[in-house]
C-alpha atoms as a PDB file:
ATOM      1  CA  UNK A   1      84.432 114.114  75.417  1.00  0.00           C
ATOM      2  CA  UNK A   2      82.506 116.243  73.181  1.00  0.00           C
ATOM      3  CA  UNK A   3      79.393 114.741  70.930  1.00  0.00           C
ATOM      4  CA  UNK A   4      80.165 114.314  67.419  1.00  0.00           C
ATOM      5  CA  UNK A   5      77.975 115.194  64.876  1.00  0.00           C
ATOM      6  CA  UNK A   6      76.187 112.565  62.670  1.00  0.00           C
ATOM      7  CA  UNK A   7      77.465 112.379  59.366  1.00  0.00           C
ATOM      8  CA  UNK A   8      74.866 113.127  56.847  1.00  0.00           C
ATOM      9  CA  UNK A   9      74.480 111.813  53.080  1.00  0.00           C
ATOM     10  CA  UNK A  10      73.148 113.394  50.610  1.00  0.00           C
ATOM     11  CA  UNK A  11      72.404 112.723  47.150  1.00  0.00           C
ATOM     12  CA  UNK A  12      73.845 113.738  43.890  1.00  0.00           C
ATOM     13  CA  UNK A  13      70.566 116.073  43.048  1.00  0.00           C
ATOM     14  CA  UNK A  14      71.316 117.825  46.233  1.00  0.00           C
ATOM     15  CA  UNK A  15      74.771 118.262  45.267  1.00  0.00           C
ATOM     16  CA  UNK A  16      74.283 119.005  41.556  1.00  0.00           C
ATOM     17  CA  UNK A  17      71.675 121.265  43.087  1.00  0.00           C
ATOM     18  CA  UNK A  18      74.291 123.782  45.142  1.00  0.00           C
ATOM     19  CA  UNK A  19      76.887 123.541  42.476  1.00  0.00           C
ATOM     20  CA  UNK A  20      74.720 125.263  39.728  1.00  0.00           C
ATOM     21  CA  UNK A  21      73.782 127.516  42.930  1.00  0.00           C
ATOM     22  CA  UNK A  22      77.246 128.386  43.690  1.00  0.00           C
ATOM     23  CA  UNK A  23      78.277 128.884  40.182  1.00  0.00           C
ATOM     24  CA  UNK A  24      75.679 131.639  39.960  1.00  0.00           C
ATOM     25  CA  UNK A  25      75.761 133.331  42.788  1.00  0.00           C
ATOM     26  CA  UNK A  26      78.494 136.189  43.257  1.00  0.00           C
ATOM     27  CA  UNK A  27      79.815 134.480  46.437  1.00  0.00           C
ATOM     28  CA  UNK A  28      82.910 132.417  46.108  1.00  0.00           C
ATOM     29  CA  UNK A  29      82.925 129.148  46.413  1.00  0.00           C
ATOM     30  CA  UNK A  30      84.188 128.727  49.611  1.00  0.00           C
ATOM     31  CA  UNK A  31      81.690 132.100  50.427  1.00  0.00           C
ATOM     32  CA  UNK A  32      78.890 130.165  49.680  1.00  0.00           C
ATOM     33  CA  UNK A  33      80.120 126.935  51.473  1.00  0.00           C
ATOM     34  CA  UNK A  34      80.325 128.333  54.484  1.00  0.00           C
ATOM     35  CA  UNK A  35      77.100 130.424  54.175  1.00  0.00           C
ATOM     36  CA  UNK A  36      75.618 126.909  53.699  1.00  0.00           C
ATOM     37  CA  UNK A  37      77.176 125.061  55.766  1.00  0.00           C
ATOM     38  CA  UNK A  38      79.004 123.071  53.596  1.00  0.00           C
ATOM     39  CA  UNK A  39      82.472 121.599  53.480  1.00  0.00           C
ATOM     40  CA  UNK A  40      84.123 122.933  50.921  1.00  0.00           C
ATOM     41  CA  UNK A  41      86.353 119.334  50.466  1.00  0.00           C
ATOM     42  CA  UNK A  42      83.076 117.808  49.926  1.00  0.00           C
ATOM     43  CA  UNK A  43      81.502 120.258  47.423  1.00  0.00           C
ATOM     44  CA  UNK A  44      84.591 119.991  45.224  1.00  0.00           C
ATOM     45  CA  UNK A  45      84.343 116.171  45.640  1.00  0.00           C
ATOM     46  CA  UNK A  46      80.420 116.387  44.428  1.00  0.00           C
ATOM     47  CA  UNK A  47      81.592 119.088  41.569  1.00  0.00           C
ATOM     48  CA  UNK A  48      84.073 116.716  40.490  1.00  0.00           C
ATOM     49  CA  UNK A  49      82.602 113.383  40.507  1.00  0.00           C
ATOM     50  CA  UNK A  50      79.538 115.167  38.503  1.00  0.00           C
ATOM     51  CA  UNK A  51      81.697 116.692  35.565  1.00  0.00           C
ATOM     52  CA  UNK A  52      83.530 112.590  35.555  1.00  0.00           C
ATOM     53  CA  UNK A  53      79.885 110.932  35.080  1.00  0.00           C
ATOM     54  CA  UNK A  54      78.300 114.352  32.650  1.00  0.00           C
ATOM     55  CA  UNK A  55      81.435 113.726  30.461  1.00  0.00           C
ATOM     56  CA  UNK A  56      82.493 110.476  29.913  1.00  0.00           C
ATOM     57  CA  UNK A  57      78.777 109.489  28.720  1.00  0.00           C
ATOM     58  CA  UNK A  58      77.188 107.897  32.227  1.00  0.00           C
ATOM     59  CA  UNK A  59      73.994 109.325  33.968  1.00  0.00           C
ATOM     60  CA  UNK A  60      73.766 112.941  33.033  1.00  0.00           C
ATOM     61  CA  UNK A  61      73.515 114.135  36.798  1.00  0.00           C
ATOM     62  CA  UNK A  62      72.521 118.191  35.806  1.00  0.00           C
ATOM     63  CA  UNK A  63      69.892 119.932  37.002  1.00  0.00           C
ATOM     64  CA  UNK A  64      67.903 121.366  34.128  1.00  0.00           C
ATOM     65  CA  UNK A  65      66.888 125.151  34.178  1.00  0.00           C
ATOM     66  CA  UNK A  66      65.607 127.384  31.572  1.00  0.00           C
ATOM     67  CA  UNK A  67      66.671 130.762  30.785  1.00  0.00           C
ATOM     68  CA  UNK A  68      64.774 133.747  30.021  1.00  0.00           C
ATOM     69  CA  UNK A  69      66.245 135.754  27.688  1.00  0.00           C
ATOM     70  CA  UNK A  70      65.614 140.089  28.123  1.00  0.00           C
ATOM     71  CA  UNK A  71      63.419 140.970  25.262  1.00  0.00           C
ATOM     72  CA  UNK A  72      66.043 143.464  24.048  1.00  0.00           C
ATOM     73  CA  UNK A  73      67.618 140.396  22.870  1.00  0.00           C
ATOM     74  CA  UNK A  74      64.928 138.892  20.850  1.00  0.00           C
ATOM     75  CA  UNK A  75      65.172 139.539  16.967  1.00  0.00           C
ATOM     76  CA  UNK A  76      61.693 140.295  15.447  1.00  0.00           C
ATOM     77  CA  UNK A  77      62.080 140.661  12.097  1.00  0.00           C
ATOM     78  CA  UNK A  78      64.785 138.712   9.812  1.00  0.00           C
ATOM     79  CA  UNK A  79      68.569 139.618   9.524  1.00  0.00           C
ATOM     80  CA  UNK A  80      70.623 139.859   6.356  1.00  0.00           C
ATOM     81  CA  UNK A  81      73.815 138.221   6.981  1.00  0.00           C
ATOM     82  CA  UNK A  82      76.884 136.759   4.636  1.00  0.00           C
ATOM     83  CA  UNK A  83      75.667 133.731   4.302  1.00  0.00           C
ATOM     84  CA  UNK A  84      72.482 134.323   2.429  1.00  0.00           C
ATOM     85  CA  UNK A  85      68.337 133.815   3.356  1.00  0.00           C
ATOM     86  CA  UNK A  86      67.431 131.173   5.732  1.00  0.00           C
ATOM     87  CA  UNK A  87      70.884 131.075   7.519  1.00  0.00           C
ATOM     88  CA  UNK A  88      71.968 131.954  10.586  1.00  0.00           C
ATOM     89  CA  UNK A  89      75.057 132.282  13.324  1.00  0.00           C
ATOM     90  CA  UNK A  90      74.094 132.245  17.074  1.00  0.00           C
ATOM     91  CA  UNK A  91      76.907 132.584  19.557  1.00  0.00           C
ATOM     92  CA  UNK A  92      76.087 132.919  23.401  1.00  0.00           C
ATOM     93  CA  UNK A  93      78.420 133.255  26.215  1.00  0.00           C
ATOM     94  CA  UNK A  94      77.288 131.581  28.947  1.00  0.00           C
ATOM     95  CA  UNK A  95      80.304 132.291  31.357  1.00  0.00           C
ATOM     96  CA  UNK A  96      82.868 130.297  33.102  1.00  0.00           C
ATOM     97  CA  UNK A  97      84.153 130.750  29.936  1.00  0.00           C
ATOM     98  CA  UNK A  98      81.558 128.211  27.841  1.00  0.00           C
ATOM     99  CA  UNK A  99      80.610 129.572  24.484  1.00  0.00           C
ATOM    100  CA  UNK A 100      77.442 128.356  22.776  1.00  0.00           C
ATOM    101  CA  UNK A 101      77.898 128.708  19.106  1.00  0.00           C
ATOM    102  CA  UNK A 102      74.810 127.244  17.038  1.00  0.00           C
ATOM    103  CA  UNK A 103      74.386 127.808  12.883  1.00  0.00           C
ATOM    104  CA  UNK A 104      72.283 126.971   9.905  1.00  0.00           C
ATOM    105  CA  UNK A 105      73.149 127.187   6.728  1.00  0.00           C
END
């Protein structure tokens, strides 16, 4: 009879950990899975069960990174826009399809 494997638990961080992983690397996700040796039931369990507790208001379970912006993309000096001096529109796409829009008026 062959051996079976031990099962083994990990923790939400680790989890939360290879789902922002997965979501930016260029493998899919079952790609990256299997590169990791992951079961891909389980990481959409994880991916799940994380959106459930980030959205209706429990622990916030995600993994906090910053991002460094190219300096191409930095403004130096001030814009003119429609709305007038000391206002602004920021939009950012993040991808995945999640827009950041931000404004002062």
């Amino acid at each position: 009879m062959p051996k079976r494997r031990k099962a083994t638990h990990h923790t939400a961080d680790y989890w939360q950990a290879h789902i922002t992983a997965c979501s930016e690397s260029p493998l899919t996700c079952e790609q990256y899975c299997q590169k990791h040796h992951l079961t891909t039931s389980t990481f959409y369990n994880w991916k799940k069960k994380l959106q459930t507790r980030q959205h209706d208001g429990s622990e916030s379970l995600a993994v906090s990174s910053l991002l460094e912006l190219p300096s191409d993309l930095l403004v130096t000096e001030p814009v003119s826009n429609k709305h007038g001096s000391g206002s602004w529109d920021i939009e950012l796409s993040l991808g995945h399809g999640v827009i950041l829009r931000m404004r002062q008026l």
